[in-house]
C-alpha atoms as a PDB file:
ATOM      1  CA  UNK A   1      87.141 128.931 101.705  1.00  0.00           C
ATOM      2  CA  UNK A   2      84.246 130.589 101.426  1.00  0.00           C
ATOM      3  CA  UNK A   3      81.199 129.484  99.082  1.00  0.00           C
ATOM      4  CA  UNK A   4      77.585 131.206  98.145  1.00  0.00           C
ATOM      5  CA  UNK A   5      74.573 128.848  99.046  1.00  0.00           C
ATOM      6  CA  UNK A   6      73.407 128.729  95.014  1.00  0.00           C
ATOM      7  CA  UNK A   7      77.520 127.499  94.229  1.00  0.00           C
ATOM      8  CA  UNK A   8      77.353 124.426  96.757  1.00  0.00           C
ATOM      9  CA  UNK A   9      73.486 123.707  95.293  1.00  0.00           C
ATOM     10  CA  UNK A  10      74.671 123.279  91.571  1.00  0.00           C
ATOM     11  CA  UNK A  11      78.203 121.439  92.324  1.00  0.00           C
ATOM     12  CA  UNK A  12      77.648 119.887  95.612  1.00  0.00           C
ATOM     13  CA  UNK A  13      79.829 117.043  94.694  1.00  0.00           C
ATOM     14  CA  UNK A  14      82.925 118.611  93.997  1.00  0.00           C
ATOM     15  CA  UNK A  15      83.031 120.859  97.204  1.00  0.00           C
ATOM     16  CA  UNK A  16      81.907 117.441  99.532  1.00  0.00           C
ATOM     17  CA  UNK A  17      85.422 116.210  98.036  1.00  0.00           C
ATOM     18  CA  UNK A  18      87.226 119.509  98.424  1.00  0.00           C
ATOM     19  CA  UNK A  19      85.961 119.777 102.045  1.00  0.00           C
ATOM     20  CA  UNK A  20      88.257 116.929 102.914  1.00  0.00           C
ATOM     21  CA  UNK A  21      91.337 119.435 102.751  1.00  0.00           C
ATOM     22  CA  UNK A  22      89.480 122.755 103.558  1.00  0.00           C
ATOM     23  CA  UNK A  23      86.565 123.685 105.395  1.00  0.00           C
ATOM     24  CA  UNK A  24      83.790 124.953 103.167  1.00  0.00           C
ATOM     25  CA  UNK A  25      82.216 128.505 104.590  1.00  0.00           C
ATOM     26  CA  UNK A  26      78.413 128.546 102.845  1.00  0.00           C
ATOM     27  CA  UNK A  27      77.164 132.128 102.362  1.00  0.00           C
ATOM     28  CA  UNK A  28      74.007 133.532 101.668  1.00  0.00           C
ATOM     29  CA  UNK A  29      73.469 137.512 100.781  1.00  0.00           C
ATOM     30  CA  UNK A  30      76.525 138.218 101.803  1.00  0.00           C
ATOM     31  CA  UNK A  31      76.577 136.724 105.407  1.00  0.00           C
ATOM     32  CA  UNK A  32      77.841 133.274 106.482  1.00  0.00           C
ATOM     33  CA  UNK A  33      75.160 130.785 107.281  1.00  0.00           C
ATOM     34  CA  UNK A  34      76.904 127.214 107.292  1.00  0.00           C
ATOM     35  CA  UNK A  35      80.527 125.113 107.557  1.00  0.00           C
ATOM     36  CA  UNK A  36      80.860 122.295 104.917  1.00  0.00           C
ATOM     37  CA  UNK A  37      83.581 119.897 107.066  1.00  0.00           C
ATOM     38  CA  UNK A  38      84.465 116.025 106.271  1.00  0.00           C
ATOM     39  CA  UNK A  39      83.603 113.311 108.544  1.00  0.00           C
ATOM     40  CA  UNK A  40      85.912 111.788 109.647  1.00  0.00           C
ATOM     41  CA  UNK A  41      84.989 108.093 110.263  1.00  0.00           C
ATOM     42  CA  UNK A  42      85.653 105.515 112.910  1.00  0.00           C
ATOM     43  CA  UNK A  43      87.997 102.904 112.263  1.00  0.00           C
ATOM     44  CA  UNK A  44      85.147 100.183 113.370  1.00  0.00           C
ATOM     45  CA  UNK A  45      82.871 102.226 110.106  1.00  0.00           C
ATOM     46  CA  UNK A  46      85.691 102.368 107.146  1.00  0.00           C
ATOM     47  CA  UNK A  47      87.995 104.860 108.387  1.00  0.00           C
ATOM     48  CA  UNK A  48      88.634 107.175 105.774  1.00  0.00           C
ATOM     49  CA  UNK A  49      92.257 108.451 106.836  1.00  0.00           C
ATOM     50  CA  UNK A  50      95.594 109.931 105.055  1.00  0.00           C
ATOM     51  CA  UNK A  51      95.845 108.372 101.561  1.00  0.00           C
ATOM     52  CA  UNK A  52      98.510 105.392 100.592  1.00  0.00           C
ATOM     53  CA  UNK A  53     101.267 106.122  99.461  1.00  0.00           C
ATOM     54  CA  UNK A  54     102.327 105.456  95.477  1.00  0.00           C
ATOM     55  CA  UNK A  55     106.102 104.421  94.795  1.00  0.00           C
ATOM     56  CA  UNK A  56     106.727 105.256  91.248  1.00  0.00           C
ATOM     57  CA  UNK A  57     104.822 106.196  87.977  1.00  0.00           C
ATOM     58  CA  UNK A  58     101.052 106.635  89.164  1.00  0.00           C
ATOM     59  CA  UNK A  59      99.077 107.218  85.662  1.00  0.00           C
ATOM     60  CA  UNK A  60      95.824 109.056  85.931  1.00  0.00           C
ATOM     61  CA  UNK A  61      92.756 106.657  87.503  1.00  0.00           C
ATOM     62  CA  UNK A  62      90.329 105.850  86.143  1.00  0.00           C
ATOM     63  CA  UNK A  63      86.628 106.263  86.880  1.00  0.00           C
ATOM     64  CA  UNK A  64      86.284 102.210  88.132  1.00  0.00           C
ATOM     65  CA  UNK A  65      89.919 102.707  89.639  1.00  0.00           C
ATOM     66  CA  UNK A  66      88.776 105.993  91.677  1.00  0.00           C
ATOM     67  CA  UNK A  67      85.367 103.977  92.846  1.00  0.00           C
ATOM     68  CA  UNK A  68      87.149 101.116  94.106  1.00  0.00           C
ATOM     69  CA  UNK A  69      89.615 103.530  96.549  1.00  0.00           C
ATOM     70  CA  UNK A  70      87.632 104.563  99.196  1.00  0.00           C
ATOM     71  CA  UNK A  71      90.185 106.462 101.219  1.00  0.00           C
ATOM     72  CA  UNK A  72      91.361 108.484  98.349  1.00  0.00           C
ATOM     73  CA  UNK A  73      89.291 111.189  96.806  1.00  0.00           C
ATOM     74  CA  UNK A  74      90.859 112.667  93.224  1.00  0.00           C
ATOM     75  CA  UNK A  75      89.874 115.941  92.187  1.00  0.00           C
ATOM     76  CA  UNK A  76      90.780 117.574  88.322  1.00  0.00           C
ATOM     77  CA  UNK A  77      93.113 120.174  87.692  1.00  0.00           C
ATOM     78  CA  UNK A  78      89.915 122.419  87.202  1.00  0.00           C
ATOM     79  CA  UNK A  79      88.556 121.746  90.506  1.00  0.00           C
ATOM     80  CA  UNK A  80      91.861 122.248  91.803  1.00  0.00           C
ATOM     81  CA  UNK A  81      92.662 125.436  90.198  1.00  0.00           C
ATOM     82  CA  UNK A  82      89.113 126.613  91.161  1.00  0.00           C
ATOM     83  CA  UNK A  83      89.132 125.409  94.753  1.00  0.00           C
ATOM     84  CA  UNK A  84      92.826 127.215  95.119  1.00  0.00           C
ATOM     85  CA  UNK A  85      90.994 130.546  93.647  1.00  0.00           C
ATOM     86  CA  UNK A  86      88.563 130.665  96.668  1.00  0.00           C
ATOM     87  CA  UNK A  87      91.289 129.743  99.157  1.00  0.00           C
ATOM     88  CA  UNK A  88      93.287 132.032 101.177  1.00  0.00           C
ATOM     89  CA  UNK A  89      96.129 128.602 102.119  1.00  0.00           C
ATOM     90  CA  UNK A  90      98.571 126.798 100.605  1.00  0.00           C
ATOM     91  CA  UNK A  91      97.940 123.512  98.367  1.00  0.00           C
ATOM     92  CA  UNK A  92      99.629 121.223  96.043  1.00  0.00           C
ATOM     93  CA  UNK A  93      98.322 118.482  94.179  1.00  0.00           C
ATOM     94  CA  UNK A  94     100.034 115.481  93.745  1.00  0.00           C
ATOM     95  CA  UNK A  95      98.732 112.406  91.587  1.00  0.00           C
ATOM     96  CA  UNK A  96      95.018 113.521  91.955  1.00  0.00           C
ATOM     97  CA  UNK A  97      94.745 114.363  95.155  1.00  0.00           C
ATOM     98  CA  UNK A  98      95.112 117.049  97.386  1.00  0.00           C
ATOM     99  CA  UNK A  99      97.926 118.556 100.610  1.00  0.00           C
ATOM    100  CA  UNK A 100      97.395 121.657 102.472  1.00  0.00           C
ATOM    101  CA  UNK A 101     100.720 123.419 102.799  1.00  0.00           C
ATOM    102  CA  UNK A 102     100.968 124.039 106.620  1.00  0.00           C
ATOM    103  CA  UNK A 103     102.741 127.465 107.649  1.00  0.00           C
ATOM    104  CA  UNK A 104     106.334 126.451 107.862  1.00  0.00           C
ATOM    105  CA  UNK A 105     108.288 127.263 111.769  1.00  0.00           C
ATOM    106  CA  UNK A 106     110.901 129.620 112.501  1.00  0.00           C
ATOM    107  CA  UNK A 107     113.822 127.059 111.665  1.00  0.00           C
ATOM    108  CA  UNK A 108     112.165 125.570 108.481  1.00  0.00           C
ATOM    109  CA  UNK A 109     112.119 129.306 107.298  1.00  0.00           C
ATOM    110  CA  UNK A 110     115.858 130.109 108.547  1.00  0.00           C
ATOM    111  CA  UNK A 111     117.221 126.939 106.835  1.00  0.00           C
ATOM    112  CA  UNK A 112     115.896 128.398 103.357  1.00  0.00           C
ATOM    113  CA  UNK A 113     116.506 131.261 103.724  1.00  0.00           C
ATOM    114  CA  UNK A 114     120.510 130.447 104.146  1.00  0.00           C
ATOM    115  CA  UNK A 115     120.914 128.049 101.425  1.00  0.00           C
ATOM    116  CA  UNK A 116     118.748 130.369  98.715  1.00  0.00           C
ATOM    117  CA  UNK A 117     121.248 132.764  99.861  1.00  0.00           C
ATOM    118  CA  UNK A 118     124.322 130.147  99.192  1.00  0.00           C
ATOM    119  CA  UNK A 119     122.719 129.503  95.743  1.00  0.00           C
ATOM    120  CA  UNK A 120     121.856 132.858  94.422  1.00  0.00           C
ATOM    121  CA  UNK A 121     125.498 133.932  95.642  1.00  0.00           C
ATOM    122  CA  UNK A 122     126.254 131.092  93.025  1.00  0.00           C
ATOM    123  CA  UNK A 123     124.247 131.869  90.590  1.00  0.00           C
ATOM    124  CA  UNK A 124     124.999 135.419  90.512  1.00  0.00           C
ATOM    125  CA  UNK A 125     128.635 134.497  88.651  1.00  0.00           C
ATOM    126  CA  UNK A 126     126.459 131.848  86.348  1.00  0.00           C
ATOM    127  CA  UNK A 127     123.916 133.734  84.818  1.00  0.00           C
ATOM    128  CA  UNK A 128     122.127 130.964  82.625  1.00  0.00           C
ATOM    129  CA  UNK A 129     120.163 129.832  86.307  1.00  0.00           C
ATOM    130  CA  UNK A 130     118.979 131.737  89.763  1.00  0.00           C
ATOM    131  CA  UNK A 131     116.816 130.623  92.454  1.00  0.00           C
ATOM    132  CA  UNK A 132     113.881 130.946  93.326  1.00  0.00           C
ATOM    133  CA  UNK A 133     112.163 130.652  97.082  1.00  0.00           C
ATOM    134  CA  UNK A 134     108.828 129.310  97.733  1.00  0.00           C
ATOM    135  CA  UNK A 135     106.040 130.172  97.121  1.00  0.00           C
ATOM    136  CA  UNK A 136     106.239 129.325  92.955  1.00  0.00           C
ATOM    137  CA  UNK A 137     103.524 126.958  91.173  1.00  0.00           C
ATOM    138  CA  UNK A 138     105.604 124.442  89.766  1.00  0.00           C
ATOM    139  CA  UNK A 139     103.296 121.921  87.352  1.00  0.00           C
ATOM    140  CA  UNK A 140     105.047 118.708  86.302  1.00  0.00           C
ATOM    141  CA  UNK A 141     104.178 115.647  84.026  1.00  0.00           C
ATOM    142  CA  UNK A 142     104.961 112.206  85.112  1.00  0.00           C
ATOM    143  CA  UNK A 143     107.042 111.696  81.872  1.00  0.00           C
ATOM    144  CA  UNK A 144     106.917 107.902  82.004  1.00  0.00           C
ATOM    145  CA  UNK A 145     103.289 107.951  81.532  1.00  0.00           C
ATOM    146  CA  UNK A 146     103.779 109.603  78.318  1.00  0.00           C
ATOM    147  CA  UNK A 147     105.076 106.449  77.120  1.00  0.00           C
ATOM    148  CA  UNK A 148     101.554 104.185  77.989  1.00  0.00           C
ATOM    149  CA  UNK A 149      99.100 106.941  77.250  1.00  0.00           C
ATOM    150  CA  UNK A 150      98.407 110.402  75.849  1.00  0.00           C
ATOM    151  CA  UNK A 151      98.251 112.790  78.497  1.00  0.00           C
ATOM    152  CA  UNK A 152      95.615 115.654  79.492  1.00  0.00           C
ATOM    153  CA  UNK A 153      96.117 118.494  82.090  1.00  0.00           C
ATOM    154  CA  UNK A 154      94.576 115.811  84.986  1.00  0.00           C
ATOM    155  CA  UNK A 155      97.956 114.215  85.250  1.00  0.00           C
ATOM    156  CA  UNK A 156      99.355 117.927  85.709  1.00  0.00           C
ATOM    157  CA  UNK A 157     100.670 117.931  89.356  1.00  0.00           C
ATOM    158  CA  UNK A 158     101.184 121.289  91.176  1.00  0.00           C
ATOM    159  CA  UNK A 159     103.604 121.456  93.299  1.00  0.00           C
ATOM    160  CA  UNK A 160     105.193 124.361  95.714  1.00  0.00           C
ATOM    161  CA  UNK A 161     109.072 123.463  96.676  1.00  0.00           C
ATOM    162  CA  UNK A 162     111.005 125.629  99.171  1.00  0.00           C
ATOM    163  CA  UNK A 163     113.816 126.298  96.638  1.00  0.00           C
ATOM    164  CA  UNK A 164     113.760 125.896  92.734  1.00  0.00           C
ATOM    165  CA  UNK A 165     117.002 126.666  90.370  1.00  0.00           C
ATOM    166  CA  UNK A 166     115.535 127.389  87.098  1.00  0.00           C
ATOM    167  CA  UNK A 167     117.699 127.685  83.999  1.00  0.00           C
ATOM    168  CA  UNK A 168     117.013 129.772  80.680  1.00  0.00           C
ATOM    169  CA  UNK A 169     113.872 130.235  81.930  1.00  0.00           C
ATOM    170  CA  UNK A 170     113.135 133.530  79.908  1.00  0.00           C
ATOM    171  CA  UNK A 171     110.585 131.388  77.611  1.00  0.00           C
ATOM    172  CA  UNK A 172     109.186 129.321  80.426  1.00  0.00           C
ATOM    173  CA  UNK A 173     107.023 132.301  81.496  1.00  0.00           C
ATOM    174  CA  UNK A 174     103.782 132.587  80.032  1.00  0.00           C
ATOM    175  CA  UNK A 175     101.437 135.559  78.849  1.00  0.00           C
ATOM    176  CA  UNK A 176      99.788 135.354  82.760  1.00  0.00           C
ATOM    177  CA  UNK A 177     103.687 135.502  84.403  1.00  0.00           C
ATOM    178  CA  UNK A 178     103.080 132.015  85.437  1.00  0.00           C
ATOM    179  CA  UNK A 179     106.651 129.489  84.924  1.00  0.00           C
ATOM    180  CA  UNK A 180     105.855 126.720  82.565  1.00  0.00           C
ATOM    181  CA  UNK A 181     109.278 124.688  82.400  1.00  0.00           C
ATOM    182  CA  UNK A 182     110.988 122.063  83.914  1.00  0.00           C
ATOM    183  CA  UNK A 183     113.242 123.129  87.511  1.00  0.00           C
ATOM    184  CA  UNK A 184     116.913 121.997  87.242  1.00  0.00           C
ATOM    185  CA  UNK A 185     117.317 121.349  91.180  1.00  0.00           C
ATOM    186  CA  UNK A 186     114.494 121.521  93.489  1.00  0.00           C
ATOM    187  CA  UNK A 187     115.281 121.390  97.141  1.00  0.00           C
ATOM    188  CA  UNK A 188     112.831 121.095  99.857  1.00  0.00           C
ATOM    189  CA  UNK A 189     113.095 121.294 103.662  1.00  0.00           C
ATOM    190  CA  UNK A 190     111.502 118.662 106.133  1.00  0.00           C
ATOM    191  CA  UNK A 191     108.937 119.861 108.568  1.00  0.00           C
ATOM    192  CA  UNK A 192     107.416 116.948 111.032  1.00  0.00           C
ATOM    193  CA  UNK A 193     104.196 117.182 108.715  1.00  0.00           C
ATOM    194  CA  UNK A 194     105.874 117.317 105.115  1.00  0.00           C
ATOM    195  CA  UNK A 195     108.747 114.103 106.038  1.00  0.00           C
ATOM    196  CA  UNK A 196     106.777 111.556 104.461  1.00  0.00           C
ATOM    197  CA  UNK A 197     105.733 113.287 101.414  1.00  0.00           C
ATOM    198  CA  UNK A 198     108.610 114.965 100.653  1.00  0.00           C
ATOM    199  CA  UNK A 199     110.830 111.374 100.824  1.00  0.00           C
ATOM    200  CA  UNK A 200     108.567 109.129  99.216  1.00  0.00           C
ATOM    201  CA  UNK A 201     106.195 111.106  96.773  1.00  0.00           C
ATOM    202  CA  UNK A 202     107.957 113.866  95.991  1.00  0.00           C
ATOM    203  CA  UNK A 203     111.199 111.772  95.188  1.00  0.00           C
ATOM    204  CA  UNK A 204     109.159 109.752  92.815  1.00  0.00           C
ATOM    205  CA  UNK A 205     107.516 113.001  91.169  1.00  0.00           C
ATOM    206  CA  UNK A 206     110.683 114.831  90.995  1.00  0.00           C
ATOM    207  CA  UNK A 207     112.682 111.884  89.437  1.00  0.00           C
ATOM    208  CA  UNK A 208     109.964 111.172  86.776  1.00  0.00           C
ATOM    209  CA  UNK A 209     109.014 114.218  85.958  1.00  0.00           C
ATOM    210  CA  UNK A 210     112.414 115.429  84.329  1.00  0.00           C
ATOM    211  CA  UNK A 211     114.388 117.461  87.089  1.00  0.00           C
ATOM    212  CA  UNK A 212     118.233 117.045  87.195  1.00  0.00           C
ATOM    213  CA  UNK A 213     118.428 116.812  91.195  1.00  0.00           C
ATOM    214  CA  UNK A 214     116.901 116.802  94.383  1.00  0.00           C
ATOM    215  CA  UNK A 215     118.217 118.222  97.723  1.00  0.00           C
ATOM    216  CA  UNK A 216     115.991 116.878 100.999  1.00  0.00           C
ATOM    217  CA  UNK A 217     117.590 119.046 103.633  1.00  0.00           C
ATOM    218  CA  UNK A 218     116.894 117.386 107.297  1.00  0.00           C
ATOM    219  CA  UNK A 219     116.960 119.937 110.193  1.00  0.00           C
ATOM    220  CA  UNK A 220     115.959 117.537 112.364  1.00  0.00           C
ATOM    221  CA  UNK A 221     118.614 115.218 111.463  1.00  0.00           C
ATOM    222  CA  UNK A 222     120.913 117.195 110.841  1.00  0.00           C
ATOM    223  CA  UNK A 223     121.947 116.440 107.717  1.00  0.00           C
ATOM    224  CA  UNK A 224     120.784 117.226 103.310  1.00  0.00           C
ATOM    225  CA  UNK A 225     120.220 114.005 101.384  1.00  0.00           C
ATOM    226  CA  UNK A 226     121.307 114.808  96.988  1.00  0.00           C
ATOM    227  CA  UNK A 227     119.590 112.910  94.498  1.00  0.00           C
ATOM    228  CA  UNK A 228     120.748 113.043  91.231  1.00  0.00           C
ATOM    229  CA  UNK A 229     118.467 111.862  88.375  1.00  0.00           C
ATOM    230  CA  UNK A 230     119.687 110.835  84.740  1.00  0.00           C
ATOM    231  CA  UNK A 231     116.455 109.214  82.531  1.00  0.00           C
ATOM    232  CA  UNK A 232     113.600 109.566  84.877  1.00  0.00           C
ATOM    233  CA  UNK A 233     115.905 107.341  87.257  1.00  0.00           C
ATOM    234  CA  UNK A 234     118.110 107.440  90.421  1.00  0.00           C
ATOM    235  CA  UNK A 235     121.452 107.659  89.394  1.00  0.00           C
ATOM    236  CA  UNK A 236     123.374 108.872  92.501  1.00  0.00           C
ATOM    237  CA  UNK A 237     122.545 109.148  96.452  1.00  0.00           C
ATOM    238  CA  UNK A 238     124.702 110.605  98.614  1.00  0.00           C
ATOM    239  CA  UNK A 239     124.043 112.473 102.399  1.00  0.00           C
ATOM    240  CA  UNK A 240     126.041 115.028 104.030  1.00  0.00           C
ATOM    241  CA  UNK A 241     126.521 115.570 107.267  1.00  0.00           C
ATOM    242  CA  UNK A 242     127.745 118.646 109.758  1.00  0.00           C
ATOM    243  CA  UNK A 243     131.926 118.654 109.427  1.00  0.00           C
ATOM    244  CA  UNK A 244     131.183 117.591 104.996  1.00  0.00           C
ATOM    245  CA  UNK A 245     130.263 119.812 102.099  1.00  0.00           C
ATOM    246  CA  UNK A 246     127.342 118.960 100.376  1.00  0.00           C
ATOM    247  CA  UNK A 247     128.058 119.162  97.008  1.00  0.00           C
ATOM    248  CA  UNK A 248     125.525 119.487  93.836  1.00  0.00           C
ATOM    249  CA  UNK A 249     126.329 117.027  91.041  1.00  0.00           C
ATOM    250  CA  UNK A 250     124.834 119.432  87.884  1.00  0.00           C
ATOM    251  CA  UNK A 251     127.239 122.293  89.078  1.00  0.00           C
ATOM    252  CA  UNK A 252     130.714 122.377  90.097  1.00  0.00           C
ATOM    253  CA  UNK A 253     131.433 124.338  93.073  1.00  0.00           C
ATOM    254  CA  UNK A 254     127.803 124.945  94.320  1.00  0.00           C
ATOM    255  CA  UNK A 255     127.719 123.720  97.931  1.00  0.00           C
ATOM    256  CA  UNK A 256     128.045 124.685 101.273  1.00  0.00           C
ATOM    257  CA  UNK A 257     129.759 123.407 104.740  1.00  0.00           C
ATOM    258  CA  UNK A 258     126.134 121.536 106.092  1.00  0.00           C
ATOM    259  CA  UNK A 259     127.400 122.522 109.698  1.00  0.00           C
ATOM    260  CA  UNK A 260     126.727 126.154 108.942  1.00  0.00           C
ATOM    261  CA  UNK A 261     122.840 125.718 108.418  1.00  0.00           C
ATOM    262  CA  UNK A 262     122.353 124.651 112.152  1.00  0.00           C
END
């Protein structure tokens, strides 16, 4: 991204976190003069490397709680939707922190591509829902933290899933076209760099923040994982493989053989 010289003087500290996930470009009358990168440190000098994971509800930190966690750096939905402003990539924002969205390969994008077109053929004959292929902002609410604390737009996470379904969505779009609601299905498709997140943290964020279901759909493996959520909890897991239909739980019918996506 780039960044003028007087910018970086008067909020140094926010793009020396943002520089973690982006390098900064420093400009001065117009011409580029400087790179902003992170250092990355040795192992022997506090590494600072890929941030822990968090299983389950993770409220907003707190100022001593962000101190004390010297591999993570948090940024606030401001900073966030300011950095993404300046930024010609991809990010999402998960629980404070920060994921560039690498550009997906040439089976990633063919595996979408077929199931949106399974779900829209769907959908066309069920016009309450359609769906919807990346890239959409999608901003979500833990909803479990609603019940220890009241909530601000820093515990907004933004999020970018390879499919959406969105239902009766005609008042979820605000006066800017952005979607404000709540996706019934959200399905996302593993790429070596997105397994982890998508399994662990994304599972955790979809379940809690009020989506029906979750599809994880495995090229690699060969196979789509369903997650169906009832209460901001699992309620049923269930993987298909090539020769089975996977099925979705929320709507009768809507599936597909999973041998035809490879």
């Amino acid at each position: 991204m780039f960044v003028s010289a007087t910018e970086i003087q008067n909020n140094f500290g926010k793009y020396l976190k943002l520089c973690r996930v982006d390098n900064i470009i420093i400009t001065k009358n117009g011409k580029n003069r400087a790179v902003l990168v992170h250092y990355t440190r040795s192992s022997e000098d506090d590494e600072a490397g890929e941030p822990s994971q968090v299983y389950g509800t993770s409220p907003k930190k707190s100022p001593a709680a962000k101190s004390a966690s010297r591999s993570a750096t948090y940024v606030t939905y401001k900073q966030f939707q300011d950095f993404v402003e300046a930024s010609e990539n991809r990010y999402e924002l998960i629980d404070g922190m920060v994921y560039l969205q690498a550009s997906p390969g040439f089976t990633h994008q063919k595996v979408v591509m077929s199931i949106n077109d399974e779900f829209r053929a769907y959908f066309n004959v069920h016009e309450r829902c359609d769906a919807f292929a990346a890239p959409l902002d999608i901003e979500l609410i833990r909803q479990p933290v609603r019940l220890k604390r009241d909530t601000d737009e820093d515990d907004i996470n933004i999020v970018q899933p390879d499919i959406v379904v969105l239902c009766d969505y005609q008042d979820d779009i605000d006066e800017k076209d952005r979607y404000r609601g709540i996706p019934t299905i959200v399905v996302e498709v593993l790429s070596p760099s997105t397994t982890s997140m998508d399994r662990i943290r994304k599972l955790s964020l979809y379940m809690e923040s009020g989506i029906g279901e979750y599809w994880i759909v495995d090229p690699g493996g060969k196979k789509i994982m369903v997650y169906a959520f009832k209460d901001f909890d699992l309620k049923v897991e269930e993987t298909f493989t090539p020769g089975s239909r996977a099925e979705s739980y929320m709507f009768p019918g809507l599936g597909f053989d999973v041998g035809s996506l490879w």
